[in-house]
Protein backbone atom coordinates (compact mmCIF):
# COMPACT_ATOMS: atom_id res chain seq x y z
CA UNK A 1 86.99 95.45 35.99
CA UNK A 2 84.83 96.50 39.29
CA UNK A 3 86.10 98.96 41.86
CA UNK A 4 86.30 97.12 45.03
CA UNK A 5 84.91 98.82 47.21
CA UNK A 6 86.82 100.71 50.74
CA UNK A 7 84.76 100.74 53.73
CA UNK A 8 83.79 103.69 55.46
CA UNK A 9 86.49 105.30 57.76
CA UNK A 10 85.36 104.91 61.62
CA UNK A 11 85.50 107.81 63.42
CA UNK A 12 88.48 107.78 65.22
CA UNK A 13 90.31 107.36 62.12
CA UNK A 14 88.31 110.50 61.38
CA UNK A 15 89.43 112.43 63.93
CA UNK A 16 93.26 111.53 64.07
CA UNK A 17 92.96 112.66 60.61
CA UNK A 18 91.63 116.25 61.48
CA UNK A 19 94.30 116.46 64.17
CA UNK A 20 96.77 116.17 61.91
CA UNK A 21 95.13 118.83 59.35
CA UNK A 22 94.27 120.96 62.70
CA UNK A 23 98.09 120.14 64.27
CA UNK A 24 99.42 121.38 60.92
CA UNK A 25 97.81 124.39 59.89
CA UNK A 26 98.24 125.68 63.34
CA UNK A 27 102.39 124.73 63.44
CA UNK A 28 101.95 127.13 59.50
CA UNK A 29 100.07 129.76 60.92
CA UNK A 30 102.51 130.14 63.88
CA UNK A 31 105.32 130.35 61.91
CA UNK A 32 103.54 132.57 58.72
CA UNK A 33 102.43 135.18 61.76
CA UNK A 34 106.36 135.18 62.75
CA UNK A 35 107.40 135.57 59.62
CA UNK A 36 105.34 138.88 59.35
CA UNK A 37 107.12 139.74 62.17
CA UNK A 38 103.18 140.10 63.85
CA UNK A 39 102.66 138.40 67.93
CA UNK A 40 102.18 134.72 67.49
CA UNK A 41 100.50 132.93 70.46
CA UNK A 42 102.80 130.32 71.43
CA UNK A 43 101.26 129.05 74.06
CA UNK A 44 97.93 128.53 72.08
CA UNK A 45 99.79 126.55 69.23
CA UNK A 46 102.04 124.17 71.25
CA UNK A 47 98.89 123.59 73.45
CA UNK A 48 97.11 122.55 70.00
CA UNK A 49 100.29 120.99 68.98
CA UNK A 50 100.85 118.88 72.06
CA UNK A 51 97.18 117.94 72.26
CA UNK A 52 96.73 116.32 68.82
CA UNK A 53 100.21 114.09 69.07
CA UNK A 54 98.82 113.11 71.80
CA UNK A 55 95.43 111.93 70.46
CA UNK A 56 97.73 110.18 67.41
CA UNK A 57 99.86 108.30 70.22
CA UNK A 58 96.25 107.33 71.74
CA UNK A 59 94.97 106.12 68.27
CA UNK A 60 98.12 104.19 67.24
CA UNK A 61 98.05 102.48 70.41
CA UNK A 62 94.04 101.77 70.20
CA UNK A 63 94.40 100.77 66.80
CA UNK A 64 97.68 98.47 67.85
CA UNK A 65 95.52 96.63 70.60
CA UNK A 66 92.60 96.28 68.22
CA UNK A 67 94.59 94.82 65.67
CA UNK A 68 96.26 92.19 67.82
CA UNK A 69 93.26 91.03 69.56
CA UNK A 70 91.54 90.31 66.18
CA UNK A 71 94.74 88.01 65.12
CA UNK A 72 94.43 86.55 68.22
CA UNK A 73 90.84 85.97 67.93
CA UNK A 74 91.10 85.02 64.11
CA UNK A 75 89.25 87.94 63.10
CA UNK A 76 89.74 90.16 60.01
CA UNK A 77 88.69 93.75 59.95
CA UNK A 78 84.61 92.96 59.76
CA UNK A 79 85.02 90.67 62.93
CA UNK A 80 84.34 87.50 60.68
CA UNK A 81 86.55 84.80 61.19
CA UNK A 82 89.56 83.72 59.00
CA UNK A 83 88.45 79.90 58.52
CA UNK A 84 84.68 80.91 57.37
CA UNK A 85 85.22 81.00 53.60
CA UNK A 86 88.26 78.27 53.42
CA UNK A 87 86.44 76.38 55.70
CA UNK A 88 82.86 76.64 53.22
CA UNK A 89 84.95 75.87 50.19
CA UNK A 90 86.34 73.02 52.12
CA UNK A 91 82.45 71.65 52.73
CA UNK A 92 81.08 72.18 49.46
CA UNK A 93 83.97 70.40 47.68
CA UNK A 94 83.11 66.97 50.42
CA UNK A 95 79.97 67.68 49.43
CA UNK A 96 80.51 67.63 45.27
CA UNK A 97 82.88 64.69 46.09
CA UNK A 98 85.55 66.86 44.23
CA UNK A 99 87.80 67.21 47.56
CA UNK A 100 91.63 66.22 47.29
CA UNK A 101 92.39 62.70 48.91
């Protein structure tokens, strides 16, 4: 059996996931430096904090819009429409003469 095959990731997807790894390890190193008792830079980490949630709310809201508008349009994920391949299947059965009556 074949591996099917994922697409690439776009960018954006990219990047919300590097704000999470960047979000992350900056929320760890915070609280690893306060566990050493050493001077952690709050304002530095909340300011990375606050800045990649906020790039995730952006995403999840680009990605919600982009979603709808293809099932609106009848698009999948590629941008081809949903009726292509029933439709096709549909034309080469009238055209066998093997379509349901």
């Amino acid at each position: 059996m074949k591996k099917q095959e994922r697409p690439p990731w776009e960018f954006s997807k990219r990047l919300a996931a590097w704000c999470v790894i960047i979000a992350t390890a900056a929320a760890v190193a915070s609280y690893v430096l306060a566990f050493l008792g050493l001077d952690t830079a709050e304002g530095i980490t909340t300011t990375i904090f606050t800045g990649c949630i906020g790039y995730l709310v952006t995403y999840a809201a680009k990605s919600t819009a982009e979603k709808v508008s293809r099932n609106r349009h009848g698009l999948d994920a590629e941008g081809t429409p949903f009726g292509v391949q029933a439709n096709n299947i549909e034309t080469e059965e009238m055209a066998d003469g093997t379509a349901d009556t």
